[in-house]
PDB file of N, CA and C in Angstrom:
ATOM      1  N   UNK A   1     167.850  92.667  80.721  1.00  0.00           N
ATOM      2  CA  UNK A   1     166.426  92.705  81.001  1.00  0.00           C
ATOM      3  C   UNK A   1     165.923  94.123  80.699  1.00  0.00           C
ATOM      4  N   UNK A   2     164.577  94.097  80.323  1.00  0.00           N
ATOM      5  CA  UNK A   2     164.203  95.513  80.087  1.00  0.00           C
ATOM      6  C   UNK A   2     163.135  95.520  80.909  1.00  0.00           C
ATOM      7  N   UNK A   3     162.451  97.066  81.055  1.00  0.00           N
ATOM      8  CA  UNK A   3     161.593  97.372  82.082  1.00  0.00           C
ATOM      9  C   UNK A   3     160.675  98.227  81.597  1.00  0.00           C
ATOM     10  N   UNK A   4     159.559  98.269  81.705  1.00  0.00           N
ATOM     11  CA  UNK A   4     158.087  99.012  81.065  1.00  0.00           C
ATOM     12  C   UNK A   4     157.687  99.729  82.722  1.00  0.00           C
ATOM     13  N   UNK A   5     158.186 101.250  82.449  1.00  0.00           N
ATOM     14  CA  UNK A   5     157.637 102.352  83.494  1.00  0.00           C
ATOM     15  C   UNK A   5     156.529 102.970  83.439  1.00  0.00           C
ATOM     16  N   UNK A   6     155.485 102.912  83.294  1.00  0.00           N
ATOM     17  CA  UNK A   6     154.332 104.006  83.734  1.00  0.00           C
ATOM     18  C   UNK A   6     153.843 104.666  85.024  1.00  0.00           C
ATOM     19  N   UNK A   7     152.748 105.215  84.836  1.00  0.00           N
ATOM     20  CA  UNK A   7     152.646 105.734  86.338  1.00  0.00           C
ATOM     21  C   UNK A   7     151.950 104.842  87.036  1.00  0.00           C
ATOM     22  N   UNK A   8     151.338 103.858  86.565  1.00  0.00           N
ATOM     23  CA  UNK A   8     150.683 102.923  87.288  1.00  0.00           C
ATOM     24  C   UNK A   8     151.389 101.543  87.809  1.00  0.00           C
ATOM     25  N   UNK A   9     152.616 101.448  86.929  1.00  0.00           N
ATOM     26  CA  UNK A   9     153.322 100.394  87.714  1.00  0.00           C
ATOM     27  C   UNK A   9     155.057 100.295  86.762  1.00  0.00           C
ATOM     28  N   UNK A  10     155.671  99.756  87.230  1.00  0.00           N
ATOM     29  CA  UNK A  10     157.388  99.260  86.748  1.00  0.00           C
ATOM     30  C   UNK A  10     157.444  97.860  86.534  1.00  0.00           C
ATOM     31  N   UNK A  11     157.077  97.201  85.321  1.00  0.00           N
ATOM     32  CA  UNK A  11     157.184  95.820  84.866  1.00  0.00           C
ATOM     33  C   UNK A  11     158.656  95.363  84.094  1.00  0.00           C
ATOM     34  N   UNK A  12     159.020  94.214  84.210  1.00  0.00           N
ATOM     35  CA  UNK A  12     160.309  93.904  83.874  1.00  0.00           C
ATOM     36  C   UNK A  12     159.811  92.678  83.070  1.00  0.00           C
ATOM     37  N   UNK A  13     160.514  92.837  81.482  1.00  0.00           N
ATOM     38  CA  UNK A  13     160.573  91.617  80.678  1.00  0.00           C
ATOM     39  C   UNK A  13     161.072  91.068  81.091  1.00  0.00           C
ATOM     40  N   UNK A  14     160.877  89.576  81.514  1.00  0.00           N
ATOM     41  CA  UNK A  14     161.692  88.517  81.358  1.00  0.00           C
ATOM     42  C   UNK A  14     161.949  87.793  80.252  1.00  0.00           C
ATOM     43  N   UNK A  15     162.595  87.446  79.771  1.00  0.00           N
ATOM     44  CA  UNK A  15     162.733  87.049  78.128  1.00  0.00           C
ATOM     45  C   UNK A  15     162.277  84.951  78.313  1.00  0.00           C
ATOM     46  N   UNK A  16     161.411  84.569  77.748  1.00  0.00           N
ATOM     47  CA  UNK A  16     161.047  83.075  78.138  1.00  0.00           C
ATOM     48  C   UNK A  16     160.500  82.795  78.925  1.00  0.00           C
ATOM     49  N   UNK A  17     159.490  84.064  79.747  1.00  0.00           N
ATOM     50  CA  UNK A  17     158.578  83.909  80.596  1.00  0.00           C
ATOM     51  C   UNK A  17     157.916  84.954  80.859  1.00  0.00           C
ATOM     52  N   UNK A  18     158.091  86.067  80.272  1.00  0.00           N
ATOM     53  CA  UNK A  18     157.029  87.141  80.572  1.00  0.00           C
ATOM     54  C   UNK A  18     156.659  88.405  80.968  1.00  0.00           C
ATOM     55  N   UNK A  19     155.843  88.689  81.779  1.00  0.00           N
ATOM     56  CA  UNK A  19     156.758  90.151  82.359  1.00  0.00           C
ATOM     57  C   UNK A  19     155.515  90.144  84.197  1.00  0.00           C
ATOM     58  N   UNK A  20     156.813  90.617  84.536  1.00  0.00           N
ATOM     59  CA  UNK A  20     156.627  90.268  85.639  1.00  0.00           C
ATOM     60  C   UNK A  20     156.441  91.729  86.813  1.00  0.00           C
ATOM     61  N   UNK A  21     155.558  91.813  87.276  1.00  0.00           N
ATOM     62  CA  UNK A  21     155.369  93.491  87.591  1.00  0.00           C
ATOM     63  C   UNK A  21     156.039  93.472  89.435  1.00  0.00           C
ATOM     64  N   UNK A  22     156.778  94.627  89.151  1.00  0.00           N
ATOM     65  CA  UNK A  22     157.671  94.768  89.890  1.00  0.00           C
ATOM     66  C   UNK A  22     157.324  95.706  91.550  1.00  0.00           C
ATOM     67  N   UNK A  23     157.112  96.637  91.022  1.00  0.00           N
ATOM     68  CA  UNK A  23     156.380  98.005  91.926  1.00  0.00           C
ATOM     69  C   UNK A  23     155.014  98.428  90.960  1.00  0.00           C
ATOM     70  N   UNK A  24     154.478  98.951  92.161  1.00  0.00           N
ATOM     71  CA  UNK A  24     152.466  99.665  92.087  1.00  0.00           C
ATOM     72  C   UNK A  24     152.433 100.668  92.651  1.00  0.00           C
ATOM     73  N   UNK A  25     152.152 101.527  91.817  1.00  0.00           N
ATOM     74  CA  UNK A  25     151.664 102.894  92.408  1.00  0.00           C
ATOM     75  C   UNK A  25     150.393 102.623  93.127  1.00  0.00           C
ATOM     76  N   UNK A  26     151.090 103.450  94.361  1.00  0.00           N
ATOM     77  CA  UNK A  26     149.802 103.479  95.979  1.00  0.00           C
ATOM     78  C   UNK A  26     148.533 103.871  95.617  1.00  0.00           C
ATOM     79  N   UNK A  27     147.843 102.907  95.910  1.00  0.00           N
ATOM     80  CA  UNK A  27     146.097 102.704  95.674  1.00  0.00           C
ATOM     81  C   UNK A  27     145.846 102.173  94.866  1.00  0.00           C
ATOM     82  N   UNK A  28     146.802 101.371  94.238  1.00  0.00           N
ATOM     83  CA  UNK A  28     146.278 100.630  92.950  1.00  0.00           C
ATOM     84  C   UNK A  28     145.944  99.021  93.052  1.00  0.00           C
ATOM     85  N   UNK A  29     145.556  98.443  92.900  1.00  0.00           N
ATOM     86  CA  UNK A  29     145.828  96.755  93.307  1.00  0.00           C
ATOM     87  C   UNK A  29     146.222  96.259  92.290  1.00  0.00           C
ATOM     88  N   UNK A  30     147.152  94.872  92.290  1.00  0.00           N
ATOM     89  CA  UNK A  30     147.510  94.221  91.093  1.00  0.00           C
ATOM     90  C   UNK A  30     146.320  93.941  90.166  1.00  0.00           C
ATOM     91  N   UNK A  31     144.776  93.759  90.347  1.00  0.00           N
ATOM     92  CA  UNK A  31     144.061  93.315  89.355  1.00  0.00           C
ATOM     93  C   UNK A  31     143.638  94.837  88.832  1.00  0.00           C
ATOM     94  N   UNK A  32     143.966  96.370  88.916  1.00  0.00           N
ATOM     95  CA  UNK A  32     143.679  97.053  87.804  1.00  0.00           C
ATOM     96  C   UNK A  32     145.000  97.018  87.450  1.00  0.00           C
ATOM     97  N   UNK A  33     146.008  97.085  87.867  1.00  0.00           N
ATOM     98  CA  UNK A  33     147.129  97.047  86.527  1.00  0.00           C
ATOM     99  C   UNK A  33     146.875  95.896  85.369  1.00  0.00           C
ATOM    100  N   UNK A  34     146.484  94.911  86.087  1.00  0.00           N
ATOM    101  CA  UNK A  34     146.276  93.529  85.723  1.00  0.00           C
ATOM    102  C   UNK A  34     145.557  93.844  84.240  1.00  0.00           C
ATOM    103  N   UNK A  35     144.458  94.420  84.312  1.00  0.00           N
ATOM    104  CA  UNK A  35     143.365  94.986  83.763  1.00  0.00           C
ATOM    105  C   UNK A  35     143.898  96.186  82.576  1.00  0.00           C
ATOM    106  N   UNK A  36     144.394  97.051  82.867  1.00  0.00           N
ATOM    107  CA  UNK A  36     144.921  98.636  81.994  1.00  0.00           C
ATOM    108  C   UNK A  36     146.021  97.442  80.740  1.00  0.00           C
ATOM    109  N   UNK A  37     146.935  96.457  81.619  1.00  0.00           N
ATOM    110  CA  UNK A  37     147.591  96.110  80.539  1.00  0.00           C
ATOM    111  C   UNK A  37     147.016  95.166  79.305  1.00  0.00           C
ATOM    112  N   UNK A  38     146.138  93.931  79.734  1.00  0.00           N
ATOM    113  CA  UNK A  38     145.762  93.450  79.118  1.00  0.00           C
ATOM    114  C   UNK A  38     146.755  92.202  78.841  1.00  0.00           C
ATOM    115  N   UNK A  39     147.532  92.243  79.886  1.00  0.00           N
ATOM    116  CA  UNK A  39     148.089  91.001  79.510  1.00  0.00           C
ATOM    117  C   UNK A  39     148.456  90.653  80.990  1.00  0.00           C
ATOM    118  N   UNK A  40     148.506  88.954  80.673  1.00  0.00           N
ATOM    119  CA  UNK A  40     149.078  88.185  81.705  1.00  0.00           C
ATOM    120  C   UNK A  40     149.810  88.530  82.533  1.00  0.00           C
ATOM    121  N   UNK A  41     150.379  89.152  84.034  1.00  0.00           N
ATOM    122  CA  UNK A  41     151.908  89.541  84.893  1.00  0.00           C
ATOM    123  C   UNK A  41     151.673  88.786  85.273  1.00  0.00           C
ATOM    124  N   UNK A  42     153.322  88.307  85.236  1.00  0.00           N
ATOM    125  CA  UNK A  42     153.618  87.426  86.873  1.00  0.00           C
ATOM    126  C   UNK A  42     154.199  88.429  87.526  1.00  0.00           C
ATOM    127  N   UNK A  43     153.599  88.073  89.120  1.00  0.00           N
ATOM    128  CA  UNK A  43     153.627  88.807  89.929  1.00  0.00           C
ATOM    129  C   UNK A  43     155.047  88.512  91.013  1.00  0.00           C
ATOM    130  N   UNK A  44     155.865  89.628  90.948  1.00  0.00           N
ATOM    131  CA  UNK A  44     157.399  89.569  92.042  1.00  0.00           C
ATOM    132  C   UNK A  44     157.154  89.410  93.361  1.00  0.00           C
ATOM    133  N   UNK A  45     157.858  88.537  94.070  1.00  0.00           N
ATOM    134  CA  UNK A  45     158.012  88.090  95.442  1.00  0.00           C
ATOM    135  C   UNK A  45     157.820  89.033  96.211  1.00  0.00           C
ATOM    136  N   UNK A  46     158.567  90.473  95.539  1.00  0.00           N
ATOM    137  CA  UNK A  46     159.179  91.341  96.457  1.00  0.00           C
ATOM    138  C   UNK A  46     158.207  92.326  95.468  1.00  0.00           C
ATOM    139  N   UNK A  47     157.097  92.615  95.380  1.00  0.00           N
ATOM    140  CA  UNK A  47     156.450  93.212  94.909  1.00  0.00           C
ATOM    141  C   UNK A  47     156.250  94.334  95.667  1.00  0.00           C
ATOM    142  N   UNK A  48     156.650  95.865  95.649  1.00  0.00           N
ATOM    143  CA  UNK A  48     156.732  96.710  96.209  1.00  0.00           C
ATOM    144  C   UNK A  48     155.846  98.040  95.470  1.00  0.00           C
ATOM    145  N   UNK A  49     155.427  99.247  96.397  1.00  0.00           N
ATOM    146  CA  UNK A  49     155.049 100.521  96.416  1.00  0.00           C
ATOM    147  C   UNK A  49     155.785 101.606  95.451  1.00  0.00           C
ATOM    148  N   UNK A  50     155.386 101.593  94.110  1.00  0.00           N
ATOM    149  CA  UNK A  50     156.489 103.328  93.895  1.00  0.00           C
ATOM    150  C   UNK A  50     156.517 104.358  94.758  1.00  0.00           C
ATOM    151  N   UNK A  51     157.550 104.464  94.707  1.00  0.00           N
ATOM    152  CA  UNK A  51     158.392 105.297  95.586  1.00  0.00           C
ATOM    153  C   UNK A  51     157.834 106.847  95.119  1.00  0.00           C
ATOM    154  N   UNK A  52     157.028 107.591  95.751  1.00  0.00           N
ATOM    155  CA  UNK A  52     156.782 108.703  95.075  1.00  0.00           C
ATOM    156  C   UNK A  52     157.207 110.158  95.689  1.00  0.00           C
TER     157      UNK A  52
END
């Protein structure tokens, strides 16, 4: 699996389904990452805070 780091969030390819965002940098909500990427996330169960 591979993983897309920025400062705004840690997304993980899933290969046959997508990418699925993992951790969010604090103060952000999933709909501006949602937004900066421009593409579809599915969103992790265990969707957590970067650790800063």
């Amino acid at each position: 699996m591979k993983t897309i780091v920025t400062e705004m969030a840690v997304i993980d390819v899933i290969p046959g389904k997508g990418l699925m965002l993992s951790e969010i940098a604090p103060g952000l909500s999933v709909e501006d990452v949602q937004k900066a990427t421009g593409a579809e996330l599915l969103i992790s169960p265990n969707l957590k805070a970067i650790a800063v």
